[in-house]
Protein backbone atom coordinates (compact mmCIF):
# COMPACT_ATOMS: atom_id res chain seq x y z
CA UNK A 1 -10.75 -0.95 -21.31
CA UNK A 2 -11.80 0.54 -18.31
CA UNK A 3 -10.24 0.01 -15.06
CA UNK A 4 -11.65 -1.41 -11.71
CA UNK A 5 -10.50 0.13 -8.38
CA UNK A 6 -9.37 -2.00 -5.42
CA UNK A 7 -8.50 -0.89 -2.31
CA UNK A 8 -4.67 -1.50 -0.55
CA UNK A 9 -4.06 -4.85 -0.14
CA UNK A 10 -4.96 -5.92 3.98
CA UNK A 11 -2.86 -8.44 5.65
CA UNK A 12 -4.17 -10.16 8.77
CA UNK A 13 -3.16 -13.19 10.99
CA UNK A 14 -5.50 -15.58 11.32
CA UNK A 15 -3.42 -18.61 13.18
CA UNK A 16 -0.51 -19.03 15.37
CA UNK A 17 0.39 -22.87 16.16
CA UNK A 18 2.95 -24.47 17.98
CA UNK A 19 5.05 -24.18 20.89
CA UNK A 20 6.41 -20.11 21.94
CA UNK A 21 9.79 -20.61 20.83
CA UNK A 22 8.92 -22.16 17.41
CA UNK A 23 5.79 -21.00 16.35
CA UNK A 24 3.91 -21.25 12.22
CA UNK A 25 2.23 -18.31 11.62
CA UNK A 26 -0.92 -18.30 8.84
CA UNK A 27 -1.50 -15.19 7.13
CA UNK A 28 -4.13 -13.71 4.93
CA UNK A 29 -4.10 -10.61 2.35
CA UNK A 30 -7.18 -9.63 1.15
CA UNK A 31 -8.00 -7.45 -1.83
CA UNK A 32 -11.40 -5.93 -1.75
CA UNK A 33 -13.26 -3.41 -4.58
CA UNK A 34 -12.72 0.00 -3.48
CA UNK A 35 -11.33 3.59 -5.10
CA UNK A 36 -8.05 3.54 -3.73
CA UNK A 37 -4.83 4.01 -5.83
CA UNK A 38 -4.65 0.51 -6.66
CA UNK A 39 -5.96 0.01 -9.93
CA UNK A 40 -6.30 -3.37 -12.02
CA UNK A 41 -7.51 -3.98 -15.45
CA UNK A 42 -11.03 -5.50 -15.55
CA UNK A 43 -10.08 -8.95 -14.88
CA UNK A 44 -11.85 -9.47 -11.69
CA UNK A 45 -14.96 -8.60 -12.77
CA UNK A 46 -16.51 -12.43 -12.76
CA UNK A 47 -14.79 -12.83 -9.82
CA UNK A 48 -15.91 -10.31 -7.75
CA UNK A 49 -19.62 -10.13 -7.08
CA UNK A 50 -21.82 -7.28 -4.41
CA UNK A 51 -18.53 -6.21 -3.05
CA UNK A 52 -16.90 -9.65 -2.44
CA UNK A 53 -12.91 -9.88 -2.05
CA UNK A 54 -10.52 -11.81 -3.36
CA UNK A 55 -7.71 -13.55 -0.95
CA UNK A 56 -4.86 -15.83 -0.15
CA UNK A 57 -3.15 -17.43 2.51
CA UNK A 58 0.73 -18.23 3.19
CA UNK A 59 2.11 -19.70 6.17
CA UNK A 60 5.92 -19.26 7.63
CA UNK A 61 8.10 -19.26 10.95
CA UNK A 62 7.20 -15.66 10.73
CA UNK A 63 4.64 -12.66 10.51
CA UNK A 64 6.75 -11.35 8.26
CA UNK A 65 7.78 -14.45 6.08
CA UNK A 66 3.72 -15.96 5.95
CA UNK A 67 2.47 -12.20 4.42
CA UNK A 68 5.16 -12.61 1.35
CA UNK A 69 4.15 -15.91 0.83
CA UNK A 70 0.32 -14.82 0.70
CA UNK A 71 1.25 -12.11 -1.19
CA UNK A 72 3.35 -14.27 -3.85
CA UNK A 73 0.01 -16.68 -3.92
CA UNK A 74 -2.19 -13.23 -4.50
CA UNK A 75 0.34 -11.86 -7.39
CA UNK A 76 -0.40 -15.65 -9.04
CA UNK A 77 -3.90 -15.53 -8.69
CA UNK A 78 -3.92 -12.10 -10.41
CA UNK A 79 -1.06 -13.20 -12.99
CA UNK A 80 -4.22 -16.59 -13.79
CA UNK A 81 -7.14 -14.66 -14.01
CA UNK A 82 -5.10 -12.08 -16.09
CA UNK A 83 -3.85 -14.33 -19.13
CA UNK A 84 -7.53 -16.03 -18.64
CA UNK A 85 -9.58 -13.18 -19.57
CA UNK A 86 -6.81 -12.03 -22.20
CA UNK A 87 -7.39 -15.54 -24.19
């Protein structure tokens, strides 16, 4: 099966709420179709349409903390659409 290309995986913050000393951070990672070294087998393909994306969101008391929670929600996302296309 032949494999489709995404680019590195791009984190962002997109909101920062509550007070200084205590803040919530919201993060996004966003996986787009490119030719980088990330490669996935063709699972995406109904997914992914005129060079749409696929993302997620976590949020956390940290930067840091919010990515790995988006990335944890991406690697389940991939992990559904996987064993859908494989049944």
């Amino acid at each position: 099966m032949p494999k489709t290309q995404f680019d590195t995986p791009k984190y962002q913050e997109i909101k920062k709420v509550g007070p200084e000393h205590n803040p919530i951070f919201t993060v996004e990672v966003i996986i787009r179709p490119g030719s980088n070294k990330i490669g996935f087998e063709n699972v995406f393909n109904t997914y992914i349409i005129d060079n749409s994306f696929v993302s997620s969101t976590g949020k956390g008391r940290s930067k840091k903390i919010a990515g790995m929670k988006a990335a944890e929600t991406m690697c389940d996302i991939i992990d559904l659409l996987y064993t859908s296309e494989m049944m």
